[in-house]
N, C-alpha and C. Protein backbone atom coordinates (compact mmCIF):
# COMPACT_ATOMS: atom_id res chain seq x y z
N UNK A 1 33.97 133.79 102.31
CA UNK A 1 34.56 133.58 103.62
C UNK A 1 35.78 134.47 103.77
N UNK A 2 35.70 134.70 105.28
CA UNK A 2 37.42 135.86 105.47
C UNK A 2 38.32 134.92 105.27
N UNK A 3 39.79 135.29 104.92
CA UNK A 3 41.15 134.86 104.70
C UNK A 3 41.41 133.96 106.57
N UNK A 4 41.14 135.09 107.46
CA UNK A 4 41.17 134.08 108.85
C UNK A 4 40.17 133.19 109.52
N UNK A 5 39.20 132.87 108.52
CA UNK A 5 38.56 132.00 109.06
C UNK A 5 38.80 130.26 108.13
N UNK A 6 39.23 130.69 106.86
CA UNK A 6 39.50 129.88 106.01
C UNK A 6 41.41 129.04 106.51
N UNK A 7 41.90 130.13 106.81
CA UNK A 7 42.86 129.77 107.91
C UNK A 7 42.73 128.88 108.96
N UNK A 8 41.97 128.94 109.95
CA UNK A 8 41.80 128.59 111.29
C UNK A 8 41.25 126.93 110.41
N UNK A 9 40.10 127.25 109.65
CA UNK A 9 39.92 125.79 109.25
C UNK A 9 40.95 124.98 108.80
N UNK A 10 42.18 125.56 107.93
CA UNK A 10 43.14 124.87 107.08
C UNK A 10 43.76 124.31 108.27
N UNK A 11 44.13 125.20 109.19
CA UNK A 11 44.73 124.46 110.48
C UNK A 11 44.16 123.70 110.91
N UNK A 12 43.07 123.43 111.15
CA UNK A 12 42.50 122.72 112.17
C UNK A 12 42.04 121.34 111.60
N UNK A 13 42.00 121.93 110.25
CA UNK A 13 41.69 120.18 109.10
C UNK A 13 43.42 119.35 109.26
N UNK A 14 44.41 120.58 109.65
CA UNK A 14 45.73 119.52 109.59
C UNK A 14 46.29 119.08 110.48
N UNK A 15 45.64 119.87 111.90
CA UNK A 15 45.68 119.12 113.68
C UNK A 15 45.08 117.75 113.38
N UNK A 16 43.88 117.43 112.80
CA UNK A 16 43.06 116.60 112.77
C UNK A 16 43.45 115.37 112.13
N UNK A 17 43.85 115.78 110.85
CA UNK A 17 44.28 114.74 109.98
C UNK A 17 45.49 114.19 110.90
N UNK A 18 46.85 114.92 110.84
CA UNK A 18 47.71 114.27 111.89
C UNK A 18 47.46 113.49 112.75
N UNK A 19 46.60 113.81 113.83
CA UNK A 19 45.94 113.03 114.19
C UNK A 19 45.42 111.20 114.26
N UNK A 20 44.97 111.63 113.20
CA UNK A 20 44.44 110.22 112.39
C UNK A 20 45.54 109.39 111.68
N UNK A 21 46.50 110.09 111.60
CA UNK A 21 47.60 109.25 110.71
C UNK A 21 48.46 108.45 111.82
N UNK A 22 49.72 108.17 111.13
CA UNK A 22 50.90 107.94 111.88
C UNK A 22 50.85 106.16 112.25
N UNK A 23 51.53 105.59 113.32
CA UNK A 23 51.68 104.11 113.12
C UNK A 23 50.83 103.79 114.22
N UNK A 24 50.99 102.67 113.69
CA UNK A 24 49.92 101.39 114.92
C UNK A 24 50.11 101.72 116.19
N UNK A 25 48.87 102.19 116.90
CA UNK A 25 49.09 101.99 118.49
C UNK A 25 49.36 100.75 118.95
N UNK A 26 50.31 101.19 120.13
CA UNK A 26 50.69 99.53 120.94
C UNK A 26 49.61 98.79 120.84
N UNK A 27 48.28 99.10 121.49
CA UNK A 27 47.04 98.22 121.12
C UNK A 27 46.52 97.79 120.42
N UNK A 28 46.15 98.72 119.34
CA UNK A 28 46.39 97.65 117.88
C UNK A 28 47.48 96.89 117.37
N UNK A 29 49.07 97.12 117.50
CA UNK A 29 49.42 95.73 117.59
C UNK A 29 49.73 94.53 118.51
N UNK A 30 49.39 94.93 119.99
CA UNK A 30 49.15 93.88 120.50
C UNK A 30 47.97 93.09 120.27
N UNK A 31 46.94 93.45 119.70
CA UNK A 31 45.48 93.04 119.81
C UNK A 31 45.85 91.46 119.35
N UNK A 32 46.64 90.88 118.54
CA UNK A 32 46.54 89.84 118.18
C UNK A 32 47.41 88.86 119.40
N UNK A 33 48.37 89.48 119.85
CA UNK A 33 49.19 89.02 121.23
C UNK A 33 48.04 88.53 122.54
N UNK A 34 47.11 89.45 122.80
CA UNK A 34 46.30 89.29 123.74
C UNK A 34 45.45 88.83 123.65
N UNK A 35 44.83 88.65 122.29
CA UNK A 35 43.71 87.21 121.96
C UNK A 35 44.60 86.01 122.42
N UNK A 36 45.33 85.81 121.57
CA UNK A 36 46.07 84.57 122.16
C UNK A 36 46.08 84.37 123.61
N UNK A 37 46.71 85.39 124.00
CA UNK A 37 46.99 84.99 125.25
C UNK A 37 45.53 84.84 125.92
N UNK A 38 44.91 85.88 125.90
CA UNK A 38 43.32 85.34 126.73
C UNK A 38 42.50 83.88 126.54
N UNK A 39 43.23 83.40 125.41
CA UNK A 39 42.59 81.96 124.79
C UNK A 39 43.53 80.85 125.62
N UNK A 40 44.80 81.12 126.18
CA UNK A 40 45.74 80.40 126.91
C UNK A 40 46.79 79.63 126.11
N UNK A 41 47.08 80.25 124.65
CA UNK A 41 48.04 79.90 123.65
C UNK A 41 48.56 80.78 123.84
N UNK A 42 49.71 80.58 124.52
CA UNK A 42 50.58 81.15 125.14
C UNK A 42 52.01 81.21 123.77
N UNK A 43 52.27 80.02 123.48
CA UNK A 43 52.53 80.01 122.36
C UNK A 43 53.19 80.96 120.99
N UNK A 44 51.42 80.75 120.41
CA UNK A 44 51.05 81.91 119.83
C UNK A 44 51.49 83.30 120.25
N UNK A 45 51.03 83.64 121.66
CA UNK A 45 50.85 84.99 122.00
C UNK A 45 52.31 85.48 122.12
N UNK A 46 53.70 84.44 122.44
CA UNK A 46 55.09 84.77 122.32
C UNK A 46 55.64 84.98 120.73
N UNK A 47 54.94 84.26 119.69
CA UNK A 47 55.66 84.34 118.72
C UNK A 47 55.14 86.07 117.94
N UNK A 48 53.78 86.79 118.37
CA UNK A 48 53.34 87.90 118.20
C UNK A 48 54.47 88.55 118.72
N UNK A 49 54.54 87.91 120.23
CA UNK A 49 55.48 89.35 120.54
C UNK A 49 57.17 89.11 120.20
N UNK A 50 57.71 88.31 120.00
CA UNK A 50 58.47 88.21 119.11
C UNK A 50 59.16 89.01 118.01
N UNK A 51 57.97 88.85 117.23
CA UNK A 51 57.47 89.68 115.77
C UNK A 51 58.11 91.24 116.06
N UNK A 52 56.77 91.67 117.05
CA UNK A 52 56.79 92.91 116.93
C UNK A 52 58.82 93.60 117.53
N UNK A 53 58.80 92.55 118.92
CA UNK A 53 60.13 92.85 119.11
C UNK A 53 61.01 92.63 118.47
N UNK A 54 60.79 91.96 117.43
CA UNK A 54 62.19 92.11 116.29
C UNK A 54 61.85 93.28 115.15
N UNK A 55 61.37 93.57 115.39
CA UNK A 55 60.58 94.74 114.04
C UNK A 55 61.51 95.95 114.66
N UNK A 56 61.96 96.28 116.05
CA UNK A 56 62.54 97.68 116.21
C UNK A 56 64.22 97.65 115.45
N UNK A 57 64.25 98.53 115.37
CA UNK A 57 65.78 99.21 114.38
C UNK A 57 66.43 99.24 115.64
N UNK A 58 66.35 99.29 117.41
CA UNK A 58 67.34 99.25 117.97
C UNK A 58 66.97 99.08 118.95
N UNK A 59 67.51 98.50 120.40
CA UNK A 59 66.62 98.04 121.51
C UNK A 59 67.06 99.09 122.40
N UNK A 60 66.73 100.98 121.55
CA UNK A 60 66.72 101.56 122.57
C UNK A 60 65.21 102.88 121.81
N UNK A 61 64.60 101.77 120.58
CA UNK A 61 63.80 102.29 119.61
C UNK A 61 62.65 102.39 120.74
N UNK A 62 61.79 103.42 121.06
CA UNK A 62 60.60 103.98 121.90
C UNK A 62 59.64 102.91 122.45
N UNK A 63 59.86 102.09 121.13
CA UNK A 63 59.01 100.36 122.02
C UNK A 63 59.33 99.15 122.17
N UNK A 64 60.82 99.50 121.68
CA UNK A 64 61.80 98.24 122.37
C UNK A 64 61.81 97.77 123.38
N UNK A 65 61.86 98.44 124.23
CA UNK A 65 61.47 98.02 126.13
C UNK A 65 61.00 97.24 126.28
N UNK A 66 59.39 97.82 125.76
CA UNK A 66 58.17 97.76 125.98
C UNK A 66 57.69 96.40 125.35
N UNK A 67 58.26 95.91 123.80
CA UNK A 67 58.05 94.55 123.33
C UNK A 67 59.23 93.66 123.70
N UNK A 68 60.14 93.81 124.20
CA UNK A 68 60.68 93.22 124.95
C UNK A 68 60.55 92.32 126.52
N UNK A 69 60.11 93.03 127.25
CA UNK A 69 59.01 93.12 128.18
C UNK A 69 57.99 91.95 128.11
N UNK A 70 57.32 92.16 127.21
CA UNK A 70 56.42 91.55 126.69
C UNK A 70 56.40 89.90 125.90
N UNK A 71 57.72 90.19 124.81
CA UNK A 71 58.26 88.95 124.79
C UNK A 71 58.70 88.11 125.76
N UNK A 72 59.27 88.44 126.63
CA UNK A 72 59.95 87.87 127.84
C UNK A 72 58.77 87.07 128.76
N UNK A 73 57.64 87.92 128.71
CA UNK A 73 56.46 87.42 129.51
C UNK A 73 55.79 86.57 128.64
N UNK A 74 55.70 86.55 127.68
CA UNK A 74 55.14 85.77 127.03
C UNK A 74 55.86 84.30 126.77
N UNK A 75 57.31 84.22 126.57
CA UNK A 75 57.89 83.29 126.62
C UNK A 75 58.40 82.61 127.52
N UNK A 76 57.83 83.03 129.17
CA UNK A 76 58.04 82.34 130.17
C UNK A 76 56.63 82.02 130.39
N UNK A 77 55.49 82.44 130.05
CA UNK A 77 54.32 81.76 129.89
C UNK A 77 54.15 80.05 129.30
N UNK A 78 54.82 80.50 127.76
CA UNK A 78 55.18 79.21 126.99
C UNK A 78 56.05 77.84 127.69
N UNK A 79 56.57 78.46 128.47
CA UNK A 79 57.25 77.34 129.17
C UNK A 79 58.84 77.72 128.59
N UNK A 80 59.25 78.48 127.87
CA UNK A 80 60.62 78.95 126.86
C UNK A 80 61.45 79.87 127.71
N UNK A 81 61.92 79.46 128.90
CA UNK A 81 62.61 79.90 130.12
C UNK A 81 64.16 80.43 129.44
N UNK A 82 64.81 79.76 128.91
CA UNK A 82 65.91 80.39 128.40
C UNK A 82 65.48 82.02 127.38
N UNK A 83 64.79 81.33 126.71
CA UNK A 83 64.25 82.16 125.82
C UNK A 83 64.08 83.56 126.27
N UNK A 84 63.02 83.31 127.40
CA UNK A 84 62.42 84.31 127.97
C UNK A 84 63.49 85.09 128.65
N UNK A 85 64.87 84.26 129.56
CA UNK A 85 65.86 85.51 129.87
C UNK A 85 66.56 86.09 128.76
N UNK A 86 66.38 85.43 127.90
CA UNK A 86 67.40 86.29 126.90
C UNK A 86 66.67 87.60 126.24
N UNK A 87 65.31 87.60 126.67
CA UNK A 87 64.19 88.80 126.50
C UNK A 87 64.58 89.90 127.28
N UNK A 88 64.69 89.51 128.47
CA UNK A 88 64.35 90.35 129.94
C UNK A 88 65.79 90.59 129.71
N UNK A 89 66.80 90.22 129.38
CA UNK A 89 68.13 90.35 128.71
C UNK A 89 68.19 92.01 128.44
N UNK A 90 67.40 91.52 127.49
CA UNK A 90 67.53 92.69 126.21
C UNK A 90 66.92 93.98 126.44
N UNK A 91 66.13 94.09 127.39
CA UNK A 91 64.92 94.64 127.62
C UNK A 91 65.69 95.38 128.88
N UNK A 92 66.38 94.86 129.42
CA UNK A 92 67.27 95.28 130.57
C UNK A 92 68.20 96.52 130.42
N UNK A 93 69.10 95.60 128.73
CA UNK A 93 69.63 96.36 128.42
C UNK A 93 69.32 97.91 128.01
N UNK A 94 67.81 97.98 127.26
CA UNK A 94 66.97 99.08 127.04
C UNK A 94 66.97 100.36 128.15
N UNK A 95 66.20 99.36 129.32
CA UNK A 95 66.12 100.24 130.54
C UNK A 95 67.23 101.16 130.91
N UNK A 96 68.72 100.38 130.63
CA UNK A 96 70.09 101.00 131.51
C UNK A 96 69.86 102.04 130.39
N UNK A 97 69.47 102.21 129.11
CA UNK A 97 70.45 102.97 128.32
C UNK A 97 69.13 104.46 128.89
N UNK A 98 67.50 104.39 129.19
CA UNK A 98 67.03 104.98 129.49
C UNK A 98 66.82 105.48 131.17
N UNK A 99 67.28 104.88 131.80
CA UNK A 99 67.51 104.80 133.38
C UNK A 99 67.91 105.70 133.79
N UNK A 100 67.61 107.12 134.77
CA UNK A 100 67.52 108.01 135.02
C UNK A 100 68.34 109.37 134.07
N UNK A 101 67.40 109.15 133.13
CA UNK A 101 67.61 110.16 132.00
C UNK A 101 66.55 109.99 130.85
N UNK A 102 66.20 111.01 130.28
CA UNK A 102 65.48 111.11 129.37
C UNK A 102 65.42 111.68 128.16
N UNK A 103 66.29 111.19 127.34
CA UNK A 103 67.05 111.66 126.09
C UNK A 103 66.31 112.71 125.11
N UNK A 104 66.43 113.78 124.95
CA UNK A 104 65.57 114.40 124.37
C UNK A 104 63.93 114.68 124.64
N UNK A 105 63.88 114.77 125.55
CA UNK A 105 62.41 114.18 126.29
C UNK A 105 61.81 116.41 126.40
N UNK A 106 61.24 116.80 125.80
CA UNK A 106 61.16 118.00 125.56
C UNK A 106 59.95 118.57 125.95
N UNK A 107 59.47 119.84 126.65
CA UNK A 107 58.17 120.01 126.16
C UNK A 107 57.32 119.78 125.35
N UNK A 108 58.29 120.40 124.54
CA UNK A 108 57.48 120.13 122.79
C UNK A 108 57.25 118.73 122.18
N UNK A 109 58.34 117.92 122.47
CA UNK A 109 57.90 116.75 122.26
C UNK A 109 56.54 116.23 122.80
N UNK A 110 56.48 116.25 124.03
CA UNK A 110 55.26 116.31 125.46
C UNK A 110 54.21 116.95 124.44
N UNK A 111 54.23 117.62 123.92
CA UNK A 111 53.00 118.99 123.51
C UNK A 111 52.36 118.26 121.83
N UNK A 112 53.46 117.70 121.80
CA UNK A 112 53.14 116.97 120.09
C UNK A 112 52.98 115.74 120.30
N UNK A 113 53.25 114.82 121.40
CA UNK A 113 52.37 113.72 121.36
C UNK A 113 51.48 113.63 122.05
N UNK A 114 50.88 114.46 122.21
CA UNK A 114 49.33 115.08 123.08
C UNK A 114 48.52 114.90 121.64
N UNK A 115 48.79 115.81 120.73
CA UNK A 115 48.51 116.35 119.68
C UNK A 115 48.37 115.24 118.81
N UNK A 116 49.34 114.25 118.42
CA UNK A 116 49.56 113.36 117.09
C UNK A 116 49.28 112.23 118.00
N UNK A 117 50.86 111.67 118.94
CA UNK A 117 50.63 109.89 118.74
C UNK A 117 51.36 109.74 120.11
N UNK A 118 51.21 109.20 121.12
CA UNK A 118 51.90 109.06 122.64
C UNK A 118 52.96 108.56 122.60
N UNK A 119 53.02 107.64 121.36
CA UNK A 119 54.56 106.67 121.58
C UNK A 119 55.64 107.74 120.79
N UNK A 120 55.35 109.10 120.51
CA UNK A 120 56.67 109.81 120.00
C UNK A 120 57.55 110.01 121.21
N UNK A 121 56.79 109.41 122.43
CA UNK A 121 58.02 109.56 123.75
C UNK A 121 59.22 108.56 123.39
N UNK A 122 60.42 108.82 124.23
CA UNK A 122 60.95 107.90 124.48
C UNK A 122 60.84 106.80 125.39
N UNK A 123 61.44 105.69 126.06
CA UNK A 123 60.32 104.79 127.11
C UNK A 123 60.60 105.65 128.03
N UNK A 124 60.03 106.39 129.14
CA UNK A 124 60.66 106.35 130.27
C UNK A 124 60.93 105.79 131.41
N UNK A 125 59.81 104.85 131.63
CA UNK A 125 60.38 103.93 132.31
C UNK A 125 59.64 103.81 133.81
N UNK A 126 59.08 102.28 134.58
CA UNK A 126 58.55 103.00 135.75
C UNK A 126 59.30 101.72 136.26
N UNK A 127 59.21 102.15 138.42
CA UNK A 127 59.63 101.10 138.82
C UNK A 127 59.29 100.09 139.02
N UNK A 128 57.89 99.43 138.67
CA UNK A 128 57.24 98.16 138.63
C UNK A 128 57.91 97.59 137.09
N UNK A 129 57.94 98.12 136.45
CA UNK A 129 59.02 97.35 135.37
C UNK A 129 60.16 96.64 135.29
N UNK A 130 60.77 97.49 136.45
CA UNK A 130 62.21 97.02 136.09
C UNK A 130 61.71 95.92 137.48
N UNK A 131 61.21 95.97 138.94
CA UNK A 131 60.92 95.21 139.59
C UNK A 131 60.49 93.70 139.10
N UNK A 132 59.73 93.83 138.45
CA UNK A 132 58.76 92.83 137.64
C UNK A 132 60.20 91.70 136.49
N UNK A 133 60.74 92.50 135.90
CA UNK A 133 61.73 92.36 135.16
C UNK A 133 62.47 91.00 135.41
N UNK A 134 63.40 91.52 137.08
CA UNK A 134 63.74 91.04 137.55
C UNK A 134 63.47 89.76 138.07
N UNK A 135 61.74 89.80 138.85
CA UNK A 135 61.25 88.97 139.34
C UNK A 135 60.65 87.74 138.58
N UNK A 136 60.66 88.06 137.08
CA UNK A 136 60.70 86.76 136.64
C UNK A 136 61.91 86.39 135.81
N UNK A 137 62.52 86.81 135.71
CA UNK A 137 64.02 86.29 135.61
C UNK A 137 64.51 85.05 136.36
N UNK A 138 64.48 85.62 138.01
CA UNK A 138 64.13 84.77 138.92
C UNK A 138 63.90 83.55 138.45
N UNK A 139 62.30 83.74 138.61
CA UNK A 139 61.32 82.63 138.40
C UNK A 139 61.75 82.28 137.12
N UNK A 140 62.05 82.02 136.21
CA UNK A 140 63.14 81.72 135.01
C UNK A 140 64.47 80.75 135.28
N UNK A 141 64.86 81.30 136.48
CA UNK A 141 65.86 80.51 136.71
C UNK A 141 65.54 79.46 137.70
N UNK A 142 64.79 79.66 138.34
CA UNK A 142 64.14 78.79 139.41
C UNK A 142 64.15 77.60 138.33
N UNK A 143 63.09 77.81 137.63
CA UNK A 143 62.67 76.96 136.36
C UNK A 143 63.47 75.65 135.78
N UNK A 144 64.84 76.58 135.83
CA UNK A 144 65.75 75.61 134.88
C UNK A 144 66.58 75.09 136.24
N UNK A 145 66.65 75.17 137.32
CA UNK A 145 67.22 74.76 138.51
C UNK A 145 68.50 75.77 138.85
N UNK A 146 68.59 77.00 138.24
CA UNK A 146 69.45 77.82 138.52
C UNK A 146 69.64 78.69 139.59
N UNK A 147 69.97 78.12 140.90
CA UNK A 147 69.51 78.80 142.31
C UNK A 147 70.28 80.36 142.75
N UNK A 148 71.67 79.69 141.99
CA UNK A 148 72.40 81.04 141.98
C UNK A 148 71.71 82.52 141.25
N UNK A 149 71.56 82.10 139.85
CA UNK A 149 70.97 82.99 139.37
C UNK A 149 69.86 83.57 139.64
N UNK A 150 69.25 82.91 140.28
CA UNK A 150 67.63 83.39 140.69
C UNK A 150 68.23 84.10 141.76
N UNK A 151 68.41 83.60 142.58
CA UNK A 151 69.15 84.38 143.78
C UNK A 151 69.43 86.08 144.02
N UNK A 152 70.56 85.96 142.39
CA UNK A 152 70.98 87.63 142.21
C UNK A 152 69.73 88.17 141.49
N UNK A 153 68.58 87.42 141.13
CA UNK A 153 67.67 88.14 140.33
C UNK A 153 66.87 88.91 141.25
N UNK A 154 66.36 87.88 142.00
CA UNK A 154 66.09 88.12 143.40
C UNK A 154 66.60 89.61 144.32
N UNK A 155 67.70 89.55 144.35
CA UNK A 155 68.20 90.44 144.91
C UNK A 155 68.31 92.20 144.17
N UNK A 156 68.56 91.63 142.96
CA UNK A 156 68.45 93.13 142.02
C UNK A 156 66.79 93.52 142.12
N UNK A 157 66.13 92.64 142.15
CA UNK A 157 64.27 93.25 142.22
C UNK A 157 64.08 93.90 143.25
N UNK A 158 64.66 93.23 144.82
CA UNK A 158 64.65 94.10 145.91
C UNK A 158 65.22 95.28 146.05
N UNK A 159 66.83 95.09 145.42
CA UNK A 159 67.79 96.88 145.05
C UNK A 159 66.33 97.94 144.45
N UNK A 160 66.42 97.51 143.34
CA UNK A 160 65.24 98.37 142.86
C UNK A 160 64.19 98.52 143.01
N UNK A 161 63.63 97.75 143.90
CA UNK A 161 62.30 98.35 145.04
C UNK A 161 62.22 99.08 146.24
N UNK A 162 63.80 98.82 146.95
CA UNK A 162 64.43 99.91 147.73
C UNK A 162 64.39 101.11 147.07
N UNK A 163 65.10 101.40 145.79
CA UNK A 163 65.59 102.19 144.86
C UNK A 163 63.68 103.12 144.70
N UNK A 164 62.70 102.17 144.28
CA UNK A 164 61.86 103.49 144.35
C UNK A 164 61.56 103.59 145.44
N UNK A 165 61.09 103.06 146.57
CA UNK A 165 61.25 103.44 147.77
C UNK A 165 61.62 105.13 148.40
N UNK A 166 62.53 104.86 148.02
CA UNK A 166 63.48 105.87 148.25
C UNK A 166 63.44 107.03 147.26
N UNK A 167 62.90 106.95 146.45
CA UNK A 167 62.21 107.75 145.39
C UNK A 167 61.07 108.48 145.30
N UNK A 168 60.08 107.56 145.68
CA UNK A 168 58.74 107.73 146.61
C UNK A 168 58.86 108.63 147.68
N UNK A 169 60.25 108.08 148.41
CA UNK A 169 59.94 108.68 150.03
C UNK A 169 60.16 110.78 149.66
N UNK A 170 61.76 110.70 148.96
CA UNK A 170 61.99 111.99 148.52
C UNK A 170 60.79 112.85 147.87
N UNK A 171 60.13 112.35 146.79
CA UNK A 171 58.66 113.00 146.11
C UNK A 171 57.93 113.40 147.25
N UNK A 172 57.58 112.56 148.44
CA UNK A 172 56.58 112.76 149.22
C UNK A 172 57.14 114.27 150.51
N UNK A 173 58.41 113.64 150.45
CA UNK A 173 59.05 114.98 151.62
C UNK A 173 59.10 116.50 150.86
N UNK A 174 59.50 116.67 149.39
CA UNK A 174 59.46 117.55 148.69
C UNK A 174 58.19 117.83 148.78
N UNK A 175 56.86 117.04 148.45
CA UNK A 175 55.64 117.44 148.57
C UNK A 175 55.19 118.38 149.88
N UNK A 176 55.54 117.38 151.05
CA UNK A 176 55.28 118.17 152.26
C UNK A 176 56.15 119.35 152.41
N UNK A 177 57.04 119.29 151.90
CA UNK A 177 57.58 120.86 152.49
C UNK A 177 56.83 121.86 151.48
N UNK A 178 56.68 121.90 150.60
CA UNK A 178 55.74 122.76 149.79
C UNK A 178 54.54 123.30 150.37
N UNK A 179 53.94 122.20 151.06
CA UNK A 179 52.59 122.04 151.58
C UNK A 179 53.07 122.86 152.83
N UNK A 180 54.24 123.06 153.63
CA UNK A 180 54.21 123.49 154.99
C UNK A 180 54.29 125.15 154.51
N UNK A 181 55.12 125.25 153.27
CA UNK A 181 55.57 126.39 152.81
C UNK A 181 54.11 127.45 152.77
N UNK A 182 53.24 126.56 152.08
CA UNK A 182 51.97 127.29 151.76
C UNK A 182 51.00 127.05 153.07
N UNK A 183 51.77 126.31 153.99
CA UNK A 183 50.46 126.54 155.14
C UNK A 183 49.25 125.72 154.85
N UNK A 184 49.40 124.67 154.49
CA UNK A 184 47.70 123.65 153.84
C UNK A 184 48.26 122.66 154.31
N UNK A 185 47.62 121.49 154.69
CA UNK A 185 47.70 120.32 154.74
C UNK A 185 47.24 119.47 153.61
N UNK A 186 48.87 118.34 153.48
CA UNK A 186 48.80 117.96 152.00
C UNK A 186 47.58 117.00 151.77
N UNK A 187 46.99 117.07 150.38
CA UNK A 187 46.19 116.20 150.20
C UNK A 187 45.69 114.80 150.38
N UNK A 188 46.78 114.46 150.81
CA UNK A 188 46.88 112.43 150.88
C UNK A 188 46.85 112.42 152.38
N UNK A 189 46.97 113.46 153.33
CA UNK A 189 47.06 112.97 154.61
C UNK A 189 45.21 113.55 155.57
């Protein structure tokens, strides 16, 4: 065999392998979270996510958010209303530290978790999250008879549904002027 074909293989046996390595997808470790929960042991399915959300080194670690999030939902499932804000708490806190910024967030990074593993992102974050967040917080406080608090929870879910709103609206006007620039009519209309 040539020197560059024995090459191209060595590479391509170590795209591959990479590949195959590296840590648990979110789905494989939720898989045991979402049995539970599909069985309606709700329970169960909080103390999984629990687990996994105490397993991060920092609640600004790539799936801190994200099992945070998750804990929070799961423990207002359980009926564990305190519990559960002190999730959406934490999880909050996550969001601010990633909230319009994206710390190191690189091509290359982009280009290598194409390549290896998706969660080498950092979270970035969408606005049904932080909406959602909010909105059972709320319903959290509703729960425990906390009218005030639900109230401002309430109110921060709407800020930040204005907030993409208004996010949305800018994407879409930037879109159309592009579209007028090139003379086409944009796709969605």
């Amino acid at each position: 065999m040539n020197k560059t074909l024995i090459l191209r293989l060595g590479f391509l046996l170590t795209i591959t392998s990479l590949m195959g390595t590296g840590c648990k997808s979110y789905n494989q470790k939720a898989a045991i979270m979402v049995c539970h929960w599909n069985a309606g042991d709700f329970a169960s399915a909080s103390i999984a996510a629990t687990k996994y959300a105490s397993q991060q080194k920092t609640e600004t670690d790539r799936d801190a958010v994200i099992w945070r999030l998750e804990q929070g939902s799961t423990l207002r499932a359980a009926g564990l209303y305190k519990e559960s804000i002190e999730a959406f708490d934490t999880a909050e806190e996550g969001i601010n530290v990633f909230d319009g910024k994206t710390p190191g967030k690189t091509a290359a990074k982009e280009t290598l978790s194409l390549l290896t593993n998706p969660t080498m992102l950092s979270y970035d974050g969408y606005a049904y999250d932080k909406i959602m967040l909010n909105t059972y917080k709320a319903a959290d406080y509703l729960q425990l008879g906390n009218f005030t608090n639900a109230r401002a929870e309430f109110n921060r879910a709407l800020e930040k549904q204005t907030d993409a709103l208004a996010v949305n609206d800018a994407r879409i006007e930037k879109a159309q002027k592009v579209a007028e620039k090139k003379k086409q009519k944009p796709r969605w209309l």
